[in-house]
Protein backbone atom coordinates (compact mmCIF):
# COMPACT_ATOMS: atom_id res chain seq x y z
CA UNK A 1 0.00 0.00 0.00
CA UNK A 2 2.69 2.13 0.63
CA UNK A 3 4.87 1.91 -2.56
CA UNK A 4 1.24 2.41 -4.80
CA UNK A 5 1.04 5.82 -2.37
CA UNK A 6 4.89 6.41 -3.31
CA UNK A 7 4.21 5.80 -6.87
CA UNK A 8 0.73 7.97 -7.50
CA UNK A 9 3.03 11.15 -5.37
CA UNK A 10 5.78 10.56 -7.91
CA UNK A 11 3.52 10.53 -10.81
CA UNK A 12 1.64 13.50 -9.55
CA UNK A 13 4.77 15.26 -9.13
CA UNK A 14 6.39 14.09 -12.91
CA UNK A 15 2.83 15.82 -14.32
CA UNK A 16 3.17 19.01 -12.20
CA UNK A 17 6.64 19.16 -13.82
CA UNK A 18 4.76 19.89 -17.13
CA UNK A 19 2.29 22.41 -16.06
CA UNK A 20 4.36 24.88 -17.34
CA UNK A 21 4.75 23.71 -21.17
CA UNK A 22 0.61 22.75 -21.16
CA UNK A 23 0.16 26.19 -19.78
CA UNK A 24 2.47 27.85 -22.84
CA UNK A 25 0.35 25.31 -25.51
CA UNK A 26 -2.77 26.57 -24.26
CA UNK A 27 -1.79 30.60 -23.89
CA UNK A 28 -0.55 30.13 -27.49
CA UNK A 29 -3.67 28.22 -29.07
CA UNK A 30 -5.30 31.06 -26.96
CA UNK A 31 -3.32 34.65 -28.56
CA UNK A 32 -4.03 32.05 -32.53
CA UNK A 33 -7.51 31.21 -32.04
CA UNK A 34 -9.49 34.18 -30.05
CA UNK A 35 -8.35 36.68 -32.43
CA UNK A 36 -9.46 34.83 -35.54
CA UNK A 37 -12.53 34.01 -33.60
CA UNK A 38 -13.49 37.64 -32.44
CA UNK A 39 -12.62 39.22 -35.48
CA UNK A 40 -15.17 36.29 -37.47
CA UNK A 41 -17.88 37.28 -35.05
CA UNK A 42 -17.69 41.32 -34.67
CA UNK A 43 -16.07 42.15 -38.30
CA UNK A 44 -18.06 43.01 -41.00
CA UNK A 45 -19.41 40.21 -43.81
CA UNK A 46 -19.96 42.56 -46.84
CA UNK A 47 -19.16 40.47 -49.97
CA UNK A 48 -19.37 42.05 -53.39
CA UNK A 49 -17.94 41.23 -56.87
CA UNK A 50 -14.81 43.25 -55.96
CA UNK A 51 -13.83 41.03 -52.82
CA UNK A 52 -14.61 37.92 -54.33
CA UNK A 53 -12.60 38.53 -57.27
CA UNK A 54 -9.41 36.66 -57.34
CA UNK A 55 -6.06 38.44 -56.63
CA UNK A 56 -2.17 38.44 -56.47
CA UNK A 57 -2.42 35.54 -59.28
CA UNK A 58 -1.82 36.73 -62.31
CA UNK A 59 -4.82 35.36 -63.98
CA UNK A 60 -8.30 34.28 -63.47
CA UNK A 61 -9.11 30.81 -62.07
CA UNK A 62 -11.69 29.47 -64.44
CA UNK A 63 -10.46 26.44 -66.37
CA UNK A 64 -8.39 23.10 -65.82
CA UNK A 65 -5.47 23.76 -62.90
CA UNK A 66 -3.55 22.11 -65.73
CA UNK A 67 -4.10 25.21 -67.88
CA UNK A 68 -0.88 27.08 -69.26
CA UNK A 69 0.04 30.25 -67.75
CA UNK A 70 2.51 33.13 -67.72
CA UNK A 71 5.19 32.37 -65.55
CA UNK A 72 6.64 36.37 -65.26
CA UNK A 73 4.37 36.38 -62.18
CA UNK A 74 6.36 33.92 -60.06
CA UNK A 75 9.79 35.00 -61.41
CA UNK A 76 9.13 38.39 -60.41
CA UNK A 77 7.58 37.33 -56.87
CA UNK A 78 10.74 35.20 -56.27
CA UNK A 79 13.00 37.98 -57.22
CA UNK A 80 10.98 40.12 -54.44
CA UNK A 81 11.75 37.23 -51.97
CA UNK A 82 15.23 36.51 -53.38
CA UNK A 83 16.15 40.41 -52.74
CA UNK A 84 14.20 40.74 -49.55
CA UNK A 85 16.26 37.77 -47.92
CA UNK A 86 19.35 39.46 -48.93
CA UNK A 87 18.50 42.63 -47.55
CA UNK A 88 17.71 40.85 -44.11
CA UNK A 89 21.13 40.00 -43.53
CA UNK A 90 21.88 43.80 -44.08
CA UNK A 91 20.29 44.73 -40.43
CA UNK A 92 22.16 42.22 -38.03
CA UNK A 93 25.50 44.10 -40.49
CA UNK A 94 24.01 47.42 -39.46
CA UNK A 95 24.07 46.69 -35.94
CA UNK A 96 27.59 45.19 -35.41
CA UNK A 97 29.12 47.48 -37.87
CA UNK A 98 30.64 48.98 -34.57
CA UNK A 99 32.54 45.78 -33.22
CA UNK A 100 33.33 43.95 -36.68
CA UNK A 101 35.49 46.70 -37.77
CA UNK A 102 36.61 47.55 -41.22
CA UNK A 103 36.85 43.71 -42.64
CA UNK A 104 33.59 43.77 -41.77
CA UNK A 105 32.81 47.00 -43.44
CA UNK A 106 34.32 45.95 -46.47
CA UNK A 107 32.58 42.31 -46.74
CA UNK A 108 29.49 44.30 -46.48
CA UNK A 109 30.23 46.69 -49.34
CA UNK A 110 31.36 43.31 -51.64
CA UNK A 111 27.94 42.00 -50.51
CA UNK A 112 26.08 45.11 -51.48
CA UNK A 113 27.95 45.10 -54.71
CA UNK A 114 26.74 41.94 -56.13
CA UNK A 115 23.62 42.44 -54.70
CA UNK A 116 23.50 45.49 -57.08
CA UNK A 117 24.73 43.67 -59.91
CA UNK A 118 22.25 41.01 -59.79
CA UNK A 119 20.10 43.91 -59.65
CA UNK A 120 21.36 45.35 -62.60
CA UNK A 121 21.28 42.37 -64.71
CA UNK A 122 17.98 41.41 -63.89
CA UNK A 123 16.53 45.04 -64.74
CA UNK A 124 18.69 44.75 -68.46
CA UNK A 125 17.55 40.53 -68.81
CA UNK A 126 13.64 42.30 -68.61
CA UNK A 127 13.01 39.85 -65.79
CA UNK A 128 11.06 42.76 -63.55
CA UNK A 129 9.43 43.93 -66.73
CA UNK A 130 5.22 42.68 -66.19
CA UNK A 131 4.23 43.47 -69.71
């Protein structure tokens, strides 16, 4: 009788042990799901021809998925994320520019440099060029 009292007290302090990380799961399913929740409930449900038109595409979704389609969208949309990646590494540079010195300074120029002419060739290859 004693060692099944032992054994429940250990148990029931190996579970309090992960109060902490079910407490974190639940405040995070929380801050994801109430706002989605409130904002379905009190927002405004107004749909027109406008909003239910599709978007950000490139063309309209009428036929086979199969259908052939101009690719210039998705170049040009990973050429935004291609350049936008690059220019994240730019802020963490930015902030140590003060301790990394000038070899620092200088890798960050030659970085900046091709970035330009990447740029620059893209622009003259027409690949940014919608129509």
């Amino acid at each position: 009788m004693a060692s099944t009292a032992m054994s429940v007290e250990r148990t029931k302090m190996s579970l309090e042990q992960y109060l902490p990380v079910l407490l974190f799961i639940l405040v995070g399913l929380a801050v994801g799901v109430i706002p989605q929740v409130l904002g379905y409930i009190l927002g405004p449900n107004r749909p027109d021809a406008e909003k239910n038109s599709p978007y950000e595409c490139g063309f309209e979704a009428f036929e086979d998925a199969r259908m052939k389609f101009d690719v210039r969208y998705y170049l040009v949309a990973i050429l935004f994320i291609l350049f936008d990646l690059e220019i994240a590494f730019l802020i963490p540079w930015a902030v140590a520019l003060g301790e990394i010195g000038m070899t620092g300074f200088l890798a960050g120029v030659m970085f900046l440099a091709i970035l330009t002419v990447g740029f620059v060739y893209e622009w003259k290859k027409g690949a940014l060029d919608w129509e």
